[in-house]
N, C-alpha and C. Protein backbone atom coordinates (compact mmCIF):
# COMPACT_ATOMS: atom_id res chain seq x y z
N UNK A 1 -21.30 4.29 6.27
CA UNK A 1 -20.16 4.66 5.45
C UNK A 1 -20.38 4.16 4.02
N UNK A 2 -20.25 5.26 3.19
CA UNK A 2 -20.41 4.39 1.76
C UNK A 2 -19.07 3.97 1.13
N UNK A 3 -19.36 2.54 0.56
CA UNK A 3 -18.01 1.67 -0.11
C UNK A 3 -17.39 2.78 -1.10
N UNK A 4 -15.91 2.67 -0.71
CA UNK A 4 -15.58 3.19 -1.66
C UNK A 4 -14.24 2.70 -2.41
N UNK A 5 -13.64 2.64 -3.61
CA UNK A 5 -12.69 1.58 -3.98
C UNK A 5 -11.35 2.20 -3.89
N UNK A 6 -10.45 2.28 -3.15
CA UNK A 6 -9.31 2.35 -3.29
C UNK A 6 -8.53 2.14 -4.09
N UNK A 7 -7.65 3.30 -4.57
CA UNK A 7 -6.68 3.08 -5.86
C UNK A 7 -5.83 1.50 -5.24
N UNK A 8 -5.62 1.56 -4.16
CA UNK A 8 -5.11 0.48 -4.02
C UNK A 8 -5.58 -0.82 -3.35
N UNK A 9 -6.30 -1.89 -4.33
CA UNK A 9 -7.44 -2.65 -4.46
C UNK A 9 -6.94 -4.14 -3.37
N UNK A 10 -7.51 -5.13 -3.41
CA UNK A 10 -7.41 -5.92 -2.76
C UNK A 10 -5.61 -6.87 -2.62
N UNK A 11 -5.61 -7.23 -1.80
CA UNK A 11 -4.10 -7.57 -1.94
C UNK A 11 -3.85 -8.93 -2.29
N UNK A 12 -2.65 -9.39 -3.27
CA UNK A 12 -2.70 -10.72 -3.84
C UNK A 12 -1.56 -11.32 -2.73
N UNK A 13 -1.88 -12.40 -3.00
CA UNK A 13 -1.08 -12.70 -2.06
C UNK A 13 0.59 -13.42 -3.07
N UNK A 14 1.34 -13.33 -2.35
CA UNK A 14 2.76 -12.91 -2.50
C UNK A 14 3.84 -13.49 -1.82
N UNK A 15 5.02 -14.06 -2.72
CA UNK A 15 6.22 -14.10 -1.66
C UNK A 15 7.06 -12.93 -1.55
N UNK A 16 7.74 -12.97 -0.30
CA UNK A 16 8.25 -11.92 -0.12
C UNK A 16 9.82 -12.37 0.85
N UNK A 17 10.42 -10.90 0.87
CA UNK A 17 11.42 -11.10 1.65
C UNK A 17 11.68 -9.52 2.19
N UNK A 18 12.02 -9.87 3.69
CA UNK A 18 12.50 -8.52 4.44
C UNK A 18 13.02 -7.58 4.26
N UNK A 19 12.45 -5.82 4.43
CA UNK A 19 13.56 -5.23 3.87
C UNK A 19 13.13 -3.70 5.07
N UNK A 20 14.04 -3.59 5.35
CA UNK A 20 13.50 -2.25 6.30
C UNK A 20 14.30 -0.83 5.70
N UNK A 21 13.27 0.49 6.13
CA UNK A 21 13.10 1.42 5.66
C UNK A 21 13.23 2.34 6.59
N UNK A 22 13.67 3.69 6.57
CA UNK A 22 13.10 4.79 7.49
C UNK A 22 12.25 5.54 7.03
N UNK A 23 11.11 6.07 7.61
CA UNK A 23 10.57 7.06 6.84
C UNK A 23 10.32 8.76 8.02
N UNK A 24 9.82 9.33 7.59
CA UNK A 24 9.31 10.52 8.60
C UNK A 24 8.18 10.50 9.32
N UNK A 25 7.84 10.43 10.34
CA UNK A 25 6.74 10.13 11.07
C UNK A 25 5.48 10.13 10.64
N UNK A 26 5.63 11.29 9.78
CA UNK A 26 4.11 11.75 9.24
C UNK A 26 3.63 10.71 8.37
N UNK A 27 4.69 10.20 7.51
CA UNK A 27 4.86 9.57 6.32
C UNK A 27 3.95 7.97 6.75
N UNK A 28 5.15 7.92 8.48
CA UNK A 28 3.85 6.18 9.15
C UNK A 28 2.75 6.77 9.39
N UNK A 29 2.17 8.09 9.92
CA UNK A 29 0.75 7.94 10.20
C UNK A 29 0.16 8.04 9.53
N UNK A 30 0.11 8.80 7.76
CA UNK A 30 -0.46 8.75 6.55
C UNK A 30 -0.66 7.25 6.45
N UNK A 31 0.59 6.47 6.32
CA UNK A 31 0.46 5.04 6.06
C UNK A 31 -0.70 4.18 7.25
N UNK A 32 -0.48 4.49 8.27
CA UNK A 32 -1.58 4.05 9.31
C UNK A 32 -2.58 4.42 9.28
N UNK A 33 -3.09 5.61 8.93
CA UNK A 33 -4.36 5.64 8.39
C UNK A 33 -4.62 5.23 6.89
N UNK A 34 -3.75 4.83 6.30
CA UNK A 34 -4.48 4.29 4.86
C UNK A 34 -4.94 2.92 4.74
N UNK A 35 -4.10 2.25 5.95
CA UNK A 35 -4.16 0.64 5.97
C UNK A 35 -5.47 0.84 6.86
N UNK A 36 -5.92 1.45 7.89
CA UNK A 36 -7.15 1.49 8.75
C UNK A 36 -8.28 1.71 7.28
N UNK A 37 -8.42 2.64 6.40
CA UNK A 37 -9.31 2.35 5.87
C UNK A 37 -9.40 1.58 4.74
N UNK A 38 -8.22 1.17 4.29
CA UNK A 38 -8.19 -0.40 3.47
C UNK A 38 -8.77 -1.25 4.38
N UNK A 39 -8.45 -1.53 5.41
CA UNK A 39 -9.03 -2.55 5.87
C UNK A 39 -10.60 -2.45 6.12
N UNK A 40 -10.91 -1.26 6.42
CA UNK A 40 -12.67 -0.81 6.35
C UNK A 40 -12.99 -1.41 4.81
N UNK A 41 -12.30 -0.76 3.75
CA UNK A 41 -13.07 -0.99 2.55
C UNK A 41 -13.13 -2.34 2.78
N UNK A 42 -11.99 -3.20 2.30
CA UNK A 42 -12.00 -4.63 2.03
C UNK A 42 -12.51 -5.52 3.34
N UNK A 43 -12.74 -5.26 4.38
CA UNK A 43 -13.24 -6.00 5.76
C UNK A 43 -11.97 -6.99 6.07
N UNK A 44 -10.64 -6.19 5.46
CA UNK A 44 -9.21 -7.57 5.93
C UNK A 44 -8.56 -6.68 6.77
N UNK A 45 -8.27 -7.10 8.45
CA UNK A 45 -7.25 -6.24 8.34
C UNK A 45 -6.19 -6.27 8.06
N UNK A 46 -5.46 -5.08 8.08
CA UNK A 46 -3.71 -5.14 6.94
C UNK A 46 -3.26 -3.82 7.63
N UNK A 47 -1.59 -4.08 7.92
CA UNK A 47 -0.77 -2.98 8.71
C UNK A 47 -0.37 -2.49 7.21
N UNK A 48 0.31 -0.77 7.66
CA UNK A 48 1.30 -0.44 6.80
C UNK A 48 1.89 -1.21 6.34
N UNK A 49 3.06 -1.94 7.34
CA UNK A 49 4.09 -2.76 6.26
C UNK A 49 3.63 -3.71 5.64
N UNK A 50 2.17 -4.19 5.80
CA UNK A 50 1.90 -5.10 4.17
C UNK A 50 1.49 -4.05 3.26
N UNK A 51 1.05 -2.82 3.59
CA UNK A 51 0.89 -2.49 2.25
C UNK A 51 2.08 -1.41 1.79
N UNK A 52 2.93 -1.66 2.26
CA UNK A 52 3.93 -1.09 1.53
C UNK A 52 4.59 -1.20 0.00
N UNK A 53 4.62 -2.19 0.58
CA UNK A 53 5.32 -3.32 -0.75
C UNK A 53 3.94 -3.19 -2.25
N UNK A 54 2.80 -3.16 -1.60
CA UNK A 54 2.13 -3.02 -2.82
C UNK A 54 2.01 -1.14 -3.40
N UNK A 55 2.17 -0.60 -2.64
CA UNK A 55 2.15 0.41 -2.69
C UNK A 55 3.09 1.01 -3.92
N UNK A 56 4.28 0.45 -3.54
CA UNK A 56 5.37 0.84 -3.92
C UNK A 56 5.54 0.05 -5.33
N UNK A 57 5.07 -1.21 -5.34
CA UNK A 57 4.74 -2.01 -6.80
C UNK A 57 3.91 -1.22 -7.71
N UNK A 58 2.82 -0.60 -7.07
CA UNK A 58 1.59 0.17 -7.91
C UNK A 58 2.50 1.59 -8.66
N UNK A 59 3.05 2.10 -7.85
CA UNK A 59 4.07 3.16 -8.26
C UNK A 59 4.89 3.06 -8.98
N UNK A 60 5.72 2.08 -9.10
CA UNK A 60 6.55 1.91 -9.92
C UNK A 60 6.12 1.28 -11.10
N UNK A 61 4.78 0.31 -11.24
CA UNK A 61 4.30 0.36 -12.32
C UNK A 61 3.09 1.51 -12.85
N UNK A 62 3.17 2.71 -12.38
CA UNK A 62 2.42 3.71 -13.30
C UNK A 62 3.73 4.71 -13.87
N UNK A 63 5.10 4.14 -12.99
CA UNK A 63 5.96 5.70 -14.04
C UNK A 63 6.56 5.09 -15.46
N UNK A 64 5.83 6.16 -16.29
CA UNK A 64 6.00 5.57 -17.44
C UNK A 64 7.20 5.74 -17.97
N UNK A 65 7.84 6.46 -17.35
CA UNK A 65 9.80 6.40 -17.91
C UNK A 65 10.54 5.57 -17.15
N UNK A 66 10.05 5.39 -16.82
CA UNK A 66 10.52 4.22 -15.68
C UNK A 66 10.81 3.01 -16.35
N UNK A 67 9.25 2.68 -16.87
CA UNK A 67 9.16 1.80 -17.69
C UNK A 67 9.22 1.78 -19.03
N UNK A 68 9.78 2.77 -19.71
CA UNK A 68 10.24 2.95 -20.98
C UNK A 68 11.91 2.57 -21.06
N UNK A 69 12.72 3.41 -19.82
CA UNK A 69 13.85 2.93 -20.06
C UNK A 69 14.19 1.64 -19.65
C-alpha cells in the first residue's frame, strides 16, 4: 500500500467532554471506514468518535464566513 497523507493528519491530543449525535447510517460507515484507514496511514488505531471531534474542528476552521463573522 503506498503512504498516503490524509487531509486529516495525525491527532493531538486533547481535552474533551461528551457529546452525542445522531447521524444516518451511511454517514457511521463512511466514518468507519475513514478511521480504518487513518489508522493504516498513521499505524494508531482510532474509532469514528475520536475522529469526530477533529473532523468537525478541521471544518469549521476552513469556512471562511464562518470565520469572518
Amino acid at each position: 500500500m503506498t503512504t498516503r497523507k490524509l487531509r486529516l493528519g495525525p491527532l493531538p491530543k486533547t481535552e474533551s467532554i461528551k457529546l452525542t449525535f445522531a447521524c444516518p447510517a451511511s454517514l457511521k460507515a463512511d466514518l468507519d471506514r475513514y478511521a480504518t484507514l487513518h489508522s493504516q496511514v498513521y499505524s494508531e488505531p482510532v474509532s469514528a468518535v475520536t475522529l469526530i471531534p477533529h473532523m468537525l474542528e478541521a471544518f469549521i476552521a476552513g469556512d471562511r464566513a464562518f470565520r469572518k463573522g
